[in-house]
C-alpha atoms as a PDB file:
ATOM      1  CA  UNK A   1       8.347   0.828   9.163  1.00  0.00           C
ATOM      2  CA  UNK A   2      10.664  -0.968  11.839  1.00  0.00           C
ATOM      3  CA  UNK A   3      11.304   2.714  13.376  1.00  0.00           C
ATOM      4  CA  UNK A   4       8.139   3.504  13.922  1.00  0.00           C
ATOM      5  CA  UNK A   5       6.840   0.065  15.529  1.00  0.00           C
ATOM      6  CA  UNK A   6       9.699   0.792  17.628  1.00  0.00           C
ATOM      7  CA  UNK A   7       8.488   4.136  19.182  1.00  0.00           C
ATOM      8  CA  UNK A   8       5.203   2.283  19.544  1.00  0.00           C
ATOM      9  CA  UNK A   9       6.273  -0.600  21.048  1.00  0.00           C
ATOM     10  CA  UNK A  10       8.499   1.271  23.494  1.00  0.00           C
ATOM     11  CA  UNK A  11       6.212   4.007  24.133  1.00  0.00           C
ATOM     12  CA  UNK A  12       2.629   2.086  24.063  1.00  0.00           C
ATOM     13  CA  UNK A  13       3.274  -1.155  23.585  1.00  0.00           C
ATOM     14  CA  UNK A  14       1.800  -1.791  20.611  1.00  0.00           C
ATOM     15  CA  UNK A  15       4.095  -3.667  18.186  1.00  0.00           C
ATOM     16  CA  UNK A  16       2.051  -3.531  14.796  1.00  0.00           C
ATOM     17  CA  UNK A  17       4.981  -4.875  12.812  1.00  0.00           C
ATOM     18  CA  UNK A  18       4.976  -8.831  12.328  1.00  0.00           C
ATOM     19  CA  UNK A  19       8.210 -10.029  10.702  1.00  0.00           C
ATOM     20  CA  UNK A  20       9.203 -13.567   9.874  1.00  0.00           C
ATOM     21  CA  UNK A  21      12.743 -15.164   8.992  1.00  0.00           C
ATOM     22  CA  UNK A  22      13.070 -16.132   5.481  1.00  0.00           C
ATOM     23  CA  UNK A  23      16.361 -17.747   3.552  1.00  0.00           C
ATOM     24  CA  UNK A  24      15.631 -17.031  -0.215  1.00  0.00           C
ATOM     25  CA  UNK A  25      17.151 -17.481  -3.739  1.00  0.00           C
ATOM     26  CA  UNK A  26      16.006 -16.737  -6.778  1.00  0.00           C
ATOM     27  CA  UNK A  27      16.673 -14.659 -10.257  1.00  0.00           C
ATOM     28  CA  UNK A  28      14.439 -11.742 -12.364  1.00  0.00           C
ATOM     29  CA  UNK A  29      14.468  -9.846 -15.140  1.00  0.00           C
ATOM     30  CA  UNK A  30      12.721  -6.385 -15.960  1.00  0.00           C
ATOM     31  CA  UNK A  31      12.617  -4.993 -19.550  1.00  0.00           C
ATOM     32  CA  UNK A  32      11.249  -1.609 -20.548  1.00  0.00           C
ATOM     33  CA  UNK A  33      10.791   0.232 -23.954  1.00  0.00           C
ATOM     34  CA  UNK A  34      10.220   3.119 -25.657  1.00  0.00           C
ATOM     35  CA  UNK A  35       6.346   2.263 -26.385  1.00  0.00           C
ATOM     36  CA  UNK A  36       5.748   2.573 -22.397  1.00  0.00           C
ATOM     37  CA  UNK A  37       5.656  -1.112 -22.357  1.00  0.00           C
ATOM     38  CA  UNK A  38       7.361  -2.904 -18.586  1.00  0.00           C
ATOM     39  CA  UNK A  39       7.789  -6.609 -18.665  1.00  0.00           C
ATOM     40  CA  UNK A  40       9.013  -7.913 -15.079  1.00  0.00           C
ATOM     41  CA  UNK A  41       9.258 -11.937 -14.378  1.00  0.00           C
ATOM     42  CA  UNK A  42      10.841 -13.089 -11.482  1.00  0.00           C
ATOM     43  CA  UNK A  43      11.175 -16.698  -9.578  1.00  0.00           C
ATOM     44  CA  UNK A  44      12.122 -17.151  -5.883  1.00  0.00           C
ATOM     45  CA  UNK A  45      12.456 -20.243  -3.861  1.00  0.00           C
ATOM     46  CA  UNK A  46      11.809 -19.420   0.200  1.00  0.00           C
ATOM     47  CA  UNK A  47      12.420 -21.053   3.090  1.00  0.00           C
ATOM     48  CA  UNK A  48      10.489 -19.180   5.999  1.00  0.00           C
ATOM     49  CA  UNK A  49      10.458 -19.685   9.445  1.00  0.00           C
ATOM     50  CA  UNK A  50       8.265 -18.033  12.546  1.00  0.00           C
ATOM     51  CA  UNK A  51       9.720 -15.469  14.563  1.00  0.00           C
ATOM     52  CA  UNK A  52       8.902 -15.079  18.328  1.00  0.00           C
ATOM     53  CA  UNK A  53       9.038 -11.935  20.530  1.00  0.00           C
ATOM     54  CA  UNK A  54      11.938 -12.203  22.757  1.00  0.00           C
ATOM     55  CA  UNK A  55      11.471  -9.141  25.031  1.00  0.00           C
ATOM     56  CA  UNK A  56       8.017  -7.788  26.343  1.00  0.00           C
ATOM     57  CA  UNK A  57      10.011  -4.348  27.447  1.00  0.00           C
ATOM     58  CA  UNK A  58       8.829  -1.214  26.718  1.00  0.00           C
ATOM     59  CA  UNK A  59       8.653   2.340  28.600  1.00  0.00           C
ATOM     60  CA  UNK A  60       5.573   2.349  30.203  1.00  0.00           C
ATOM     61  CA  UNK A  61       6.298  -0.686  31.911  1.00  0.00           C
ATOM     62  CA  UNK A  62       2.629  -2.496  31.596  1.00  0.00           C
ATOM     63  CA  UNK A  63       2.057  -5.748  32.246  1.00  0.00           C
ATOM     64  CA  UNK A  64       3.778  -8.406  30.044  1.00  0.00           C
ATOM     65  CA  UNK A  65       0.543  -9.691  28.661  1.00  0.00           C
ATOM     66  CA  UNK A  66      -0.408  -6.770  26.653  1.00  0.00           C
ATOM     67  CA  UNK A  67       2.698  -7.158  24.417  1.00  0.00           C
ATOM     68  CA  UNK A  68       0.738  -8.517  21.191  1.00  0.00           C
ATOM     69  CA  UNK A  69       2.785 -11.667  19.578  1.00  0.00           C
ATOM     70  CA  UNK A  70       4.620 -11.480  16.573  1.00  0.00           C
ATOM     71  CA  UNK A  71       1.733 -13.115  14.326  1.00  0.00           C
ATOM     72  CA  UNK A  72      -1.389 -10.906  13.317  1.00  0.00           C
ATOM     73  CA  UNK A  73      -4.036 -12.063  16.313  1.00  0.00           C
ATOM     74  CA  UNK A  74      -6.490 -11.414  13.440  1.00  0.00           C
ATOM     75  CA  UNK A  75      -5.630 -14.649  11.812  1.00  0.00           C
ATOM     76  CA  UNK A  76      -4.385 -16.258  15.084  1.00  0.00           C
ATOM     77  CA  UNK A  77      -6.940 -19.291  13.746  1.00  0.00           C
ATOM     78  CA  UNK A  78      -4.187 -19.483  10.658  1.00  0.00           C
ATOM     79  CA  UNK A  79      -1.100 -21.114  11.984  1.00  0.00           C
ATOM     80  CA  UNK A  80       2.205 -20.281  10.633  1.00  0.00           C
ATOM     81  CA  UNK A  81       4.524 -22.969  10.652  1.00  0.00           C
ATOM     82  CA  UNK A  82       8.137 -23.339   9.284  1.00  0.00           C
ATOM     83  CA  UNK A  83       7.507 -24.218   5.255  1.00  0.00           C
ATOM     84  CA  UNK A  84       9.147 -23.779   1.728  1.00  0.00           C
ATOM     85  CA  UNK A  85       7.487 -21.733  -0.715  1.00  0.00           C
ATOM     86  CA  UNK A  86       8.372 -21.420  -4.853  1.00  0.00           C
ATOM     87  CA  UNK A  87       6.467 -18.531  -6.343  1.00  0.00           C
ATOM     88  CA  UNK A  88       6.916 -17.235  -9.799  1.00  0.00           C
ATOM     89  CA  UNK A  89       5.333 -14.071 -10.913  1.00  0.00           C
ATOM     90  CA  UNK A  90       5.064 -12.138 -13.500  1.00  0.00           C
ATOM     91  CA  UNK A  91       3.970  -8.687 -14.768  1.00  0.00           C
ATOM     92  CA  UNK A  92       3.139  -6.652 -17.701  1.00  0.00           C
ATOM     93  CA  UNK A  93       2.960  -2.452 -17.373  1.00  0.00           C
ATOM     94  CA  UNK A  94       1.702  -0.074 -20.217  1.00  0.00           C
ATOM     95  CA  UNK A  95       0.935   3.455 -20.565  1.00  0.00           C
ATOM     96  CA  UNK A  96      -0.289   4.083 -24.288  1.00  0.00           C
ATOM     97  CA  UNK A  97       0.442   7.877 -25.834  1.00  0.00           C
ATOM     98  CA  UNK A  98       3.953   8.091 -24.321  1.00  0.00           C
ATOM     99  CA  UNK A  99       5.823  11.167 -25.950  1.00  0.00           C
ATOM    100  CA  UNK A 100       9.397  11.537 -25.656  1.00  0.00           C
ATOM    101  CA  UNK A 101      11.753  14.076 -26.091  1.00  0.00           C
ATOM    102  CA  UNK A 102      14.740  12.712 -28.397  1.00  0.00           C
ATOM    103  CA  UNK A 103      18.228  13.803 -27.631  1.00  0.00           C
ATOM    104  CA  UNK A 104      21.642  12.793 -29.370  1.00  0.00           C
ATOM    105  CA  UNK A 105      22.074   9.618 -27.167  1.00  0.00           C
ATOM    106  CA  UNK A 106      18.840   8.679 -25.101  1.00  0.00           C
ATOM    107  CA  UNK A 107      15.000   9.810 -25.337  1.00  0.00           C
ATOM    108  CA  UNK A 108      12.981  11.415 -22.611  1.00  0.00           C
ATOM    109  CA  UNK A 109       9.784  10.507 -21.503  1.00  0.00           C
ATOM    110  CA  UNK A 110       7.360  13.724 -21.180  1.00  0.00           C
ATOM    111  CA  UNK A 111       4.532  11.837 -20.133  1.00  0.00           C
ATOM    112  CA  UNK A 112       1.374  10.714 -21.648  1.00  0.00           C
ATOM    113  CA  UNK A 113      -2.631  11.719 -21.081  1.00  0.00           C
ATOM    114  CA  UNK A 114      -3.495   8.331 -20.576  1.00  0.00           C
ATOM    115  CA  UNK A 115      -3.839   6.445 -17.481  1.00  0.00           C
ATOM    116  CA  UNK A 116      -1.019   2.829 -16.769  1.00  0.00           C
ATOM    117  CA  UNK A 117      -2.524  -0.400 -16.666  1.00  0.00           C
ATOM    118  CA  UNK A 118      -0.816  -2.891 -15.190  1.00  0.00           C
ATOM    119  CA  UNK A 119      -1.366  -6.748 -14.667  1.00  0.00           C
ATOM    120  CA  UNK A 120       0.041  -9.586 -12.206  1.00  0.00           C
ATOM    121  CA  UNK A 121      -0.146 -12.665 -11.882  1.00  0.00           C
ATOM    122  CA  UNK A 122       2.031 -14.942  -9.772  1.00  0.00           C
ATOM    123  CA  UNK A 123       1.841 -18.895  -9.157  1.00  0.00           C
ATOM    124  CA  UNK A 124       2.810 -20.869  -5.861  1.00  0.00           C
ATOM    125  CA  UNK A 125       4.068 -24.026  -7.656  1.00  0.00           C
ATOM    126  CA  UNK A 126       4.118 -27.150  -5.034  1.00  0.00           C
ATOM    127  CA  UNK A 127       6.904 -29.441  -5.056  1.00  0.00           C
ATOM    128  CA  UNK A 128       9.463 -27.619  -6.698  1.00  0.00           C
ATOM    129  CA  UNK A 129      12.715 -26.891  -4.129  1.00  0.00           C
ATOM    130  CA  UNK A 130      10.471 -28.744  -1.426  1.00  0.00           C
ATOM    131  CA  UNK A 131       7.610 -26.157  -1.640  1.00  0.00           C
ATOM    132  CA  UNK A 132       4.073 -26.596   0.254  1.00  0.00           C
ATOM    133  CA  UNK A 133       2.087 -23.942  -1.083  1.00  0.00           C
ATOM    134  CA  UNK A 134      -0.409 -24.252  -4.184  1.00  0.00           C
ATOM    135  CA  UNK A 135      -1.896 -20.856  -5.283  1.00  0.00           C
ATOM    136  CA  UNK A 136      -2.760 -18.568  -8.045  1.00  0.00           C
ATOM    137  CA  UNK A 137      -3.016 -14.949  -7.590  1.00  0.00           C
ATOM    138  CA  UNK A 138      -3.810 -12.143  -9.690  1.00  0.00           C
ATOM    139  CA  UNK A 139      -4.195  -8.370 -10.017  1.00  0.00           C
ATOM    140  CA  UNK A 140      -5.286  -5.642 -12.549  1.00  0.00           C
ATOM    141  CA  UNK A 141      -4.435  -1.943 -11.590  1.00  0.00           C
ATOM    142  CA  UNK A 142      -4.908   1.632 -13.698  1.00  0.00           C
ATOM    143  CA  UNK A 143      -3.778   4.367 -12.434  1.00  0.00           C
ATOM    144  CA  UNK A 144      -2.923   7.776 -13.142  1.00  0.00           C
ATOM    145  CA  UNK A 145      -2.047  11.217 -12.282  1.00  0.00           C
ATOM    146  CA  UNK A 146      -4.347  13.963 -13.801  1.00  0.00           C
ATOM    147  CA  UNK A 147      -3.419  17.407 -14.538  1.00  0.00           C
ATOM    148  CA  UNK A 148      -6.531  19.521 -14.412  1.00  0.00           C
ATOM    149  CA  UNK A 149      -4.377  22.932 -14.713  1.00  0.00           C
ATOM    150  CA  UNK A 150      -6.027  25.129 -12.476  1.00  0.00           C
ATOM    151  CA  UNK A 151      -8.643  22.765 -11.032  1.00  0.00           C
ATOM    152  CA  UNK A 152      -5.772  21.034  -9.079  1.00  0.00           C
ATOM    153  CA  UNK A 153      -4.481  17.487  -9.661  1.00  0.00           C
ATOM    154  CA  UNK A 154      -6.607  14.235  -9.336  1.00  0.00           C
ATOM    155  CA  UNK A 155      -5.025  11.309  -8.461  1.00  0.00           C
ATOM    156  CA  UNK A 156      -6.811   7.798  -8.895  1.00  0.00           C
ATOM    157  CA  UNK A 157      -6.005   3.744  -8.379  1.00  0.00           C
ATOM    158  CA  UNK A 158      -7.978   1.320  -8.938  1.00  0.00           C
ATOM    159  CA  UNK A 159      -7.602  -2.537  -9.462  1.00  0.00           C
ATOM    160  CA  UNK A 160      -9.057  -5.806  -8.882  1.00  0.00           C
ATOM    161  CA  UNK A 161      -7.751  -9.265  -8.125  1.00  0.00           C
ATOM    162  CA  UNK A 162      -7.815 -12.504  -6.414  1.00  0.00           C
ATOM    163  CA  UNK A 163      -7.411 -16.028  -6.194  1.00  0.00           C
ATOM    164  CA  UNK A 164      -7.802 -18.543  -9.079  1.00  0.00           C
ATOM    165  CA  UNK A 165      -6.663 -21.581  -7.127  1.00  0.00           C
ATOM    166  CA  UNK A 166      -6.104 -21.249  -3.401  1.00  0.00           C
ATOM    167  CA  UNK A 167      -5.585 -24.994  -2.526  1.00  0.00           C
ATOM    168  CA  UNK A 168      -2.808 -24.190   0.221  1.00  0.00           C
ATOM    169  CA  UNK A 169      -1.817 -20.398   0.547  1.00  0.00           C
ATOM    170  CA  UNK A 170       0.680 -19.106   3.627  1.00  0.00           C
ATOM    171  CA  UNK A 171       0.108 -16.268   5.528  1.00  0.00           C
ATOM    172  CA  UNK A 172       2.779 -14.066   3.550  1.00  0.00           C
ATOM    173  CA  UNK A 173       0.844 -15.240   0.244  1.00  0.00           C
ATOM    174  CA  UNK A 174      -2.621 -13.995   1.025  1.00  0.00           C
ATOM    175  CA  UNK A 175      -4.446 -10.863  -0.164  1.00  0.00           C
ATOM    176  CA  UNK A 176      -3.380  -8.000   2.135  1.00  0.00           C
ATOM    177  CA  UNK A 177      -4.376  -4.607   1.889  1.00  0.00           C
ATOM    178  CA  UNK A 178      -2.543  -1.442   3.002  1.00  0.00           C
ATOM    179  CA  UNK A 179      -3.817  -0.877   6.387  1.00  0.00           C
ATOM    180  CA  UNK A 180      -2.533   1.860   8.590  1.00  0.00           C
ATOM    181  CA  UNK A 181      -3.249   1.966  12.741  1.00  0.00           C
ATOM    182  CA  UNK A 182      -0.051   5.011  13.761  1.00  0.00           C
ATOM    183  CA  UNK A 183      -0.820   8.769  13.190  1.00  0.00           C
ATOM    184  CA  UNK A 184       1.408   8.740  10.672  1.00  0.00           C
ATOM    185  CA  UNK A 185       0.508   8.023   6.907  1.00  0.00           C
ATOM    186  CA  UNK A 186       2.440   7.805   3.723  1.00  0.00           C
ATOM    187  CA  UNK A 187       1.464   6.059   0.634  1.00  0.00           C
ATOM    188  CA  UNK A 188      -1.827   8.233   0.146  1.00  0.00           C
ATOM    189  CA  UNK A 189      -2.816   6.559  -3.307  1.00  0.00           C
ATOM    190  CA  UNK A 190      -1.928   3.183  -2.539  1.00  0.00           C
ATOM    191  CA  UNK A 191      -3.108   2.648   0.760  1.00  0.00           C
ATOM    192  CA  UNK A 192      -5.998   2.702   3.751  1.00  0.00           C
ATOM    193  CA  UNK A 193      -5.334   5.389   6.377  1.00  0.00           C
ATOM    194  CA  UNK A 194      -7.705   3.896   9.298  1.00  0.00           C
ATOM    195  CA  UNK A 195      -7.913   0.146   8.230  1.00  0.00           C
ATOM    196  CA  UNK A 196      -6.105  -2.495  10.220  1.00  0.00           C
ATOM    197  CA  UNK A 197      -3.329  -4.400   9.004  1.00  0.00           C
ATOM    198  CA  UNK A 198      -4.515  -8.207   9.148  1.00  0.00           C
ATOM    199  CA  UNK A 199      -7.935  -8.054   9.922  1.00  0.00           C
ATOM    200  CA  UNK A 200      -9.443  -8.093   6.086  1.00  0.00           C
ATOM    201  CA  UNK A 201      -6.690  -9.965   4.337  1.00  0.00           C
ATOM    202  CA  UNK A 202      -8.145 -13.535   2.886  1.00  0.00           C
ATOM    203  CA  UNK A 203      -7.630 -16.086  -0.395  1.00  0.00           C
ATOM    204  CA  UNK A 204     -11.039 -14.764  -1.914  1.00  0.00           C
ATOM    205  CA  UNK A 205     -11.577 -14.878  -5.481  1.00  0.00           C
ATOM    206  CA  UNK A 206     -12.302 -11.538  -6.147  1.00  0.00           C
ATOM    207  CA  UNK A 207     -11.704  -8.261  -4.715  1.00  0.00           C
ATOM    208  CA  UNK A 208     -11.795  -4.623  -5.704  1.00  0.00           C
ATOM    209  CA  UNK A 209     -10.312  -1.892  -4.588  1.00  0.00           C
ATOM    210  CA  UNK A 210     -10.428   2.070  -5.726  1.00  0.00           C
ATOM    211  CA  UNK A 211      -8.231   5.322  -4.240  1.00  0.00           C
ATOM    212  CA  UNK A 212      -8.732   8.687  -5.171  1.00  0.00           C
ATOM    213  CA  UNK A 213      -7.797  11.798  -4.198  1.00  0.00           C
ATOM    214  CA  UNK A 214      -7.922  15.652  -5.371  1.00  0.00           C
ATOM    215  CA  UNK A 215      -5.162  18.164  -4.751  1.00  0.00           C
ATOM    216  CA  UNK A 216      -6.896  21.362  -4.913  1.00  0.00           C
ATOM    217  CA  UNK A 217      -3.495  23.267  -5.104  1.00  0.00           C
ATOM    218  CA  UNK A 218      -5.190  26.382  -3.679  1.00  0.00           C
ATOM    219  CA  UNK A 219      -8.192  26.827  -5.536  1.00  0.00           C
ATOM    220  CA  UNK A 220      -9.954  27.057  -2.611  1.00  0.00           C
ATOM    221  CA  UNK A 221      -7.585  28.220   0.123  1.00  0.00           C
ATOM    222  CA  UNK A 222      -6.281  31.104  -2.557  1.00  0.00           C
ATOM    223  CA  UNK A 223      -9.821  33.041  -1.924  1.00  0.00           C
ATOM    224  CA  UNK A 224      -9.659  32.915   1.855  1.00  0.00           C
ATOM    225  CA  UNK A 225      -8.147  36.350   3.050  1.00  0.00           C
ATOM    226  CA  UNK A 226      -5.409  36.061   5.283  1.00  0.00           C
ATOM    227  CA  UNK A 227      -5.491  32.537   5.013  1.00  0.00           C
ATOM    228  CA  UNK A 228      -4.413  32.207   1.763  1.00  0.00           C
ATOM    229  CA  UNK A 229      -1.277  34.060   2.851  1.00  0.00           C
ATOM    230  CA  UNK A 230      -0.209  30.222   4.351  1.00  0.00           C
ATOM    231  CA  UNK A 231      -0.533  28.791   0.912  1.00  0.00           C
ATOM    232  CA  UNK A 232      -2.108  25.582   2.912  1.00  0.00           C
ATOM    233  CA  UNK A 233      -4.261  24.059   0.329  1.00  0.00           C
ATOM    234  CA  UNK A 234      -7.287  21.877   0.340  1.00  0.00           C
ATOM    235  CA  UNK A 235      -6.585  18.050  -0.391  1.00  0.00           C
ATOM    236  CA  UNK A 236     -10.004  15.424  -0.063  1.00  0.00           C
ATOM    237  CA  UNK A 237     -10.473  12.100  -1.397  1.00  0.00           C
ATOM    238  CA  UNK A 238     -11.932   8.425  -0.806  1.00  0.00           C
ATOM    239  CA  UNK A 239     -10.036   5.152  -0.295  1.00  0.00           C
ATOM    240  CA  UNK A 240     -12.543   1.481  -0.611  1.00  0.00           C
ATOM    241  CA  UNK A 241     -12.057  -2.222  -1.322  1.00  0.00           C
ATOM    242  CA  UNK A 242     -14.886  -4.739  -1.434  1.00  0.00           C
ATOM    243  CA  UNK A 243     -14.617  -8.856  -0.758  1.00  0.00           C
ATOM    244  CA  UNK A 244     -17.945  -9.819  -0.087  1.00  0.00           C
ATOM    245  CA  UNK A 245     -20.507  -8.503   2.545  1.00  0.00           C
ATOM    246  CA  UNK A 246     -18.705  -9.466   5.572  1.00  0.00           C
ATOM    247  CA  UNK A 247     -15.382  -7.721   4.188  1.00  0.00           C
ATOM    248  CA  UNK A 248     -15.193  -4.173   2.976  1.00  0.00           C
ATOM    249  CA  UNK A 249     -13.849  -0.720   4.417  1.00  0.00           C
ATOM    250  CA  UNK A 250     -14.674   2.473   3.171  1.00  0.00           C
ATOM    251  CA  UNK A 251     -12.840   6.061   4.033  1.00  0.00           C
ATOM    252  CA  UNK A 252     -13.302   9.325   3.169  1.00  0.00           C
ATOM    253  CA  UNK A 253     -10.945  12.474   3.873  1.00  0.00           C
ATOM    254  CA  UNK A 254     -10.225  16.056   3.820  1.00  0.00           C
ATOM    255  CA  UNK A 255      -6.855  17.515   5.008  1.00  0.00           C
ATOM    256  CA  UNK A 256      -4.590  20.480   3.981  1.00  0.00           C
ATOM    257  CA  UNK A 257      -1.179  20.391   2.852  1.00  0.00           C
ATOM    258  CA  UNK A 258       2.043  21.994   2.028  1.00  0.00           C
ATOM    259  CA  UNK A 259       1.687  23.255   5.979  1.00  0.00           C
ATOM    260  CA  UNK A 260       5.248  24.828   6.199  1.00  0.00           C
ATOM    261  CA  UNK A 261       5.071  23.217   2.671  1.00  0.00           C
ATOM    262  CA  UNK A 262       6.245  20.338   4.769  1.00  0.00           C
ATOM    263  CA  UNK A 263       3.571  18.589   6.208  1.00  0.00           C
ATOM    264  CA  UNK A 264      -0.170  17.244   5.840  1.00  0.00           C
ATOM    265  CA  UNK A 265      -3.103  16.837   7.687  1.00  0.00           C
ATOM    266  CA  UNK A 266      -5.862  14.848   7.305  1.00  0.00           C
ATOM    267  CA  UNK A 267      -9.402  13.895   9.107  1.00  0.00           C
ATOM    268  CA  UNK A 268     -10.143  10.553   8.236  1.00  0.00           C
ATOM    269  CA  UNK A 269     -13.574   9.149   8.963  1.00  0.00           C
ATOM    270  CA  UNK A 270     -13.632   5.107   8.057  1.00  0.00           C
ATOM    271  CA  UNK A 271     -16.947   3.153   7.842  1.00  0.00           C
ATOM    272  CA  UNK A 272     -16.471  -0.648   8.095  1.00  0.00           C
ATOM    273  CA  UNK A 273     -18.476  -4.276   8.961  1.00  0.00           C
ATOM    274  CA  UNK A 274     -17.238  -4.541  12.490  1.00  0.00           C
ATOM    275  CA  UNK A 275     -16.123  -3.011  14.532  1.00  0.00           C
ATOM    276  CA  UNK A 276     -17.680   0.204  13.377  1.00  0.00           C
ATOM    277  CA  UNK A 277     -17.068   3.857  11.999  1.00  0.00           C
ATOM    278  CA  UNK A 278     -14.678   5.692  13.637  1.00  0.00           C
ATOM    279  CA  UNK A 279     -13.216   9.154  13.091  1.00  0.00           C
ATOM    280  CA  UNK A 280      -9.061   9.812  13.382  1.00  0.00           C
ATOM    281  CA  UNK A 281      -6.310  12.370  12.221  1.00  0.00           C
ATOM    282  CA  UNK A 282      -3.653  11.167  10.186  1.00  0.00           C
ATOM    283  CA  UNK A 283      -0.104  13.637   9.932  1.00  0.00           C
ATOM    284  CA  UNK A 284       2.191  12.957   6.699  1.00  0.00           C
ATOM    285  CA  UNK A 285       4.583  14.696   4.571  1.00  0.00           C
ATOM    286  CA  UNK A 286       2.610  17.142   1.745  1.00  0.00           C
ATOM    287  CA  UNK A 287       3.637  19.926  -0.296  1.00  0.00           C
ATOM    288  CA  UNK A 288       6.848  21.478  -1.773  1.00  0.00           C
ATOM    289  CA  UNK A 289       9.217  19.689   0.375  1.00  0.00           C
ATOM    290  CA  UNK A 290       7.292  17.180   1.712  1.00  0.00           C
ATOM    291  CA  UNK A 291       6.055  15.306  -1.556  1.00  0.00           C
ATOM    292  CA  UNK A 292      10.098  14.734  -2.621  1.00  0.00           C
ATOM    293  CA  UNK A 293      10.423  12.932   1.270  1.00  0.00           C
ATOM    294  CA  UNK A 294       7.604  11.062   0.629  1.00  0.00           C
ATOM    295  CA  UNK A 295       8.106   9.814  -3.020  1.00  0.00           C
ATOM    296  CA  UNK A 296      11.330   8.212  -1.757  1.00  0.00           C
ATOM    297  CA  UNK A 297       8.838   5.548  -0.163  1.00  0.00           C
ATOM    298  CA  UNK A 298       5.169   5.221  -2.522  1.00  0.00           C
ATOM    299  CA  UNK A 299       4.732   2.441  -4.015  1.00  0.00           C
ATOM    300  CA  UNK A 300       3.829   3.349  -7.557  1.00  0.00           C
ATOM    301  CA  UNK A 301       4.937  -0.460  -9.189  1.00  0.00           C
ATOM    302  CA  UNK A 302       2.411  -2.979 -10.111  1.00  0.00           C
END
């Protein structure tokens, strides 16, 4: 988030965010109903420009030429140019076994033991408001949140996508996963907590992608003695997507959580192409008070 590039960038110069300028218009609509059944459609016309640094300051004073520029130097081959862009997309969400409680003027969801599916599928349209770009992109995602009682909760996403047509696709437009290169972490089920931000993103035509993770809730930690006086509790768990052979990252983790039933820790060891493995620890909110902070931000949507 722009906060936290800040404290990078001023501290260590590294200024992982890359923004653009972008002058939009467009209209949506979103319909839900009692079935469990989402219907989202929106259309936006864009007109984006590039967006230079303007300052190579930062605390530690170093040497102008390690500020990175504001475009991802992993597709520094891709240029990004000023251009109009007209996508429409469209989405369809269902969770099947919804119950509800019913009350004298609305129902309630209570949930459901199945898992969502969702599907996406948007469309760069050329020509229309002056756009350049000619795509089509889609996605299929199920996910779910598993109760096991006292086993703990398991928590899985997976979905596949790609590109159908990929005749002239922008920078903003292409595949990107959810990388992560700061110490801090939040989207634990819809993200990767090692990978870098630009470095597999691409207009493939097929990709797929799985995160899971297990929240022991003390089923472990409970039969330590002492320990289990902290109520910190086990959490482990695997995030993965797949291109091809030359593009794929793999990560596995184990961490505790609900420290101060604030925080969470995790040791994250990701396995990759190039430029290797490498091992890192990864700090984000967990636990009693720290899953409300951090629900404020997940992306849980299609």
């Amino acid at each position: 988030d722009p906060l936290l590039n800040s404290l990078y960038t001023l501290f260590d110069n590294r200024n992982y965010l890359k923004v653009y300028e972008n002058w939009f218009g467009g209209a949506g609509f979103q319909l839900g109903f009692d079935n469990g059944v989402r219907i989202r459609f929106d259309a936006v016309a864009e007109d984006r420009l590039p967006v230079h640094n303007t300052t190579a300051y930062s605390f530690t004073k170093q040497a102008d030429s390690l500020m990175l520029p504001n475009h991802p130097y992993e597709l520094a081959h891709i240029p990004f140019e000023r251009h109009q862009a007209f996508v429409i997309t469209t989405g369809f969400q269902f969770q099947p076994g919804q119950r509800y409680i019913q009350y004298p003027y609305h129902k309630q969801s209570v949930g459901s033991d199945y898992p969502t599916f969702a599907v996406q599928y948007s469309k760069g349209v050329r020509g229309v408001f002056g756009s350049d770009i000619d795509f089509d992109k889609w996605k299929l995602s199920v996910f779910d949140d598993v109760n096991l009682r006292m086993l703990g909760n398991f928590k899985y996403r997976f979905s596949m996508g790609g590109f159908l047509n990929n005749v002239r696709v922008a920078i903003p437009d292409m595949q990107h996963f959810n990388g992560n290169q700061t110490i801090y972490t939040a989207k634990y089920v819809n993200s990767f907590q090692l990978a870098p931000y630009y470095r597999y993103s691409n207009t493939e035509s097929w990709y797929g992608v799985v995160h899971a993770e297990h929240h022991f809730n003390g089923l472990l930690t409970n039969k330590i003695p002492l320990f289990n006086r902290l109520k910190w509790y086990l959490v482990a768990g695997s995030n993965a997507f797949y291109v091809n052979n030359d593009n794929y990252y793999v990560e596995a983790f184990a961490g505790l959580e609900n420290i101060f039933k604030l925080l969470r820790v995790d040791i994250v060891s990701g396995f990759q192409a190039a430029p290797g493995n490498h091992v890192a620890v990864r700090v984000g909110f967990g636990g009693l008070l720290g899953n409300s902070i951090r629900n404020q931000s997940d992306d849980v949507s299609y």
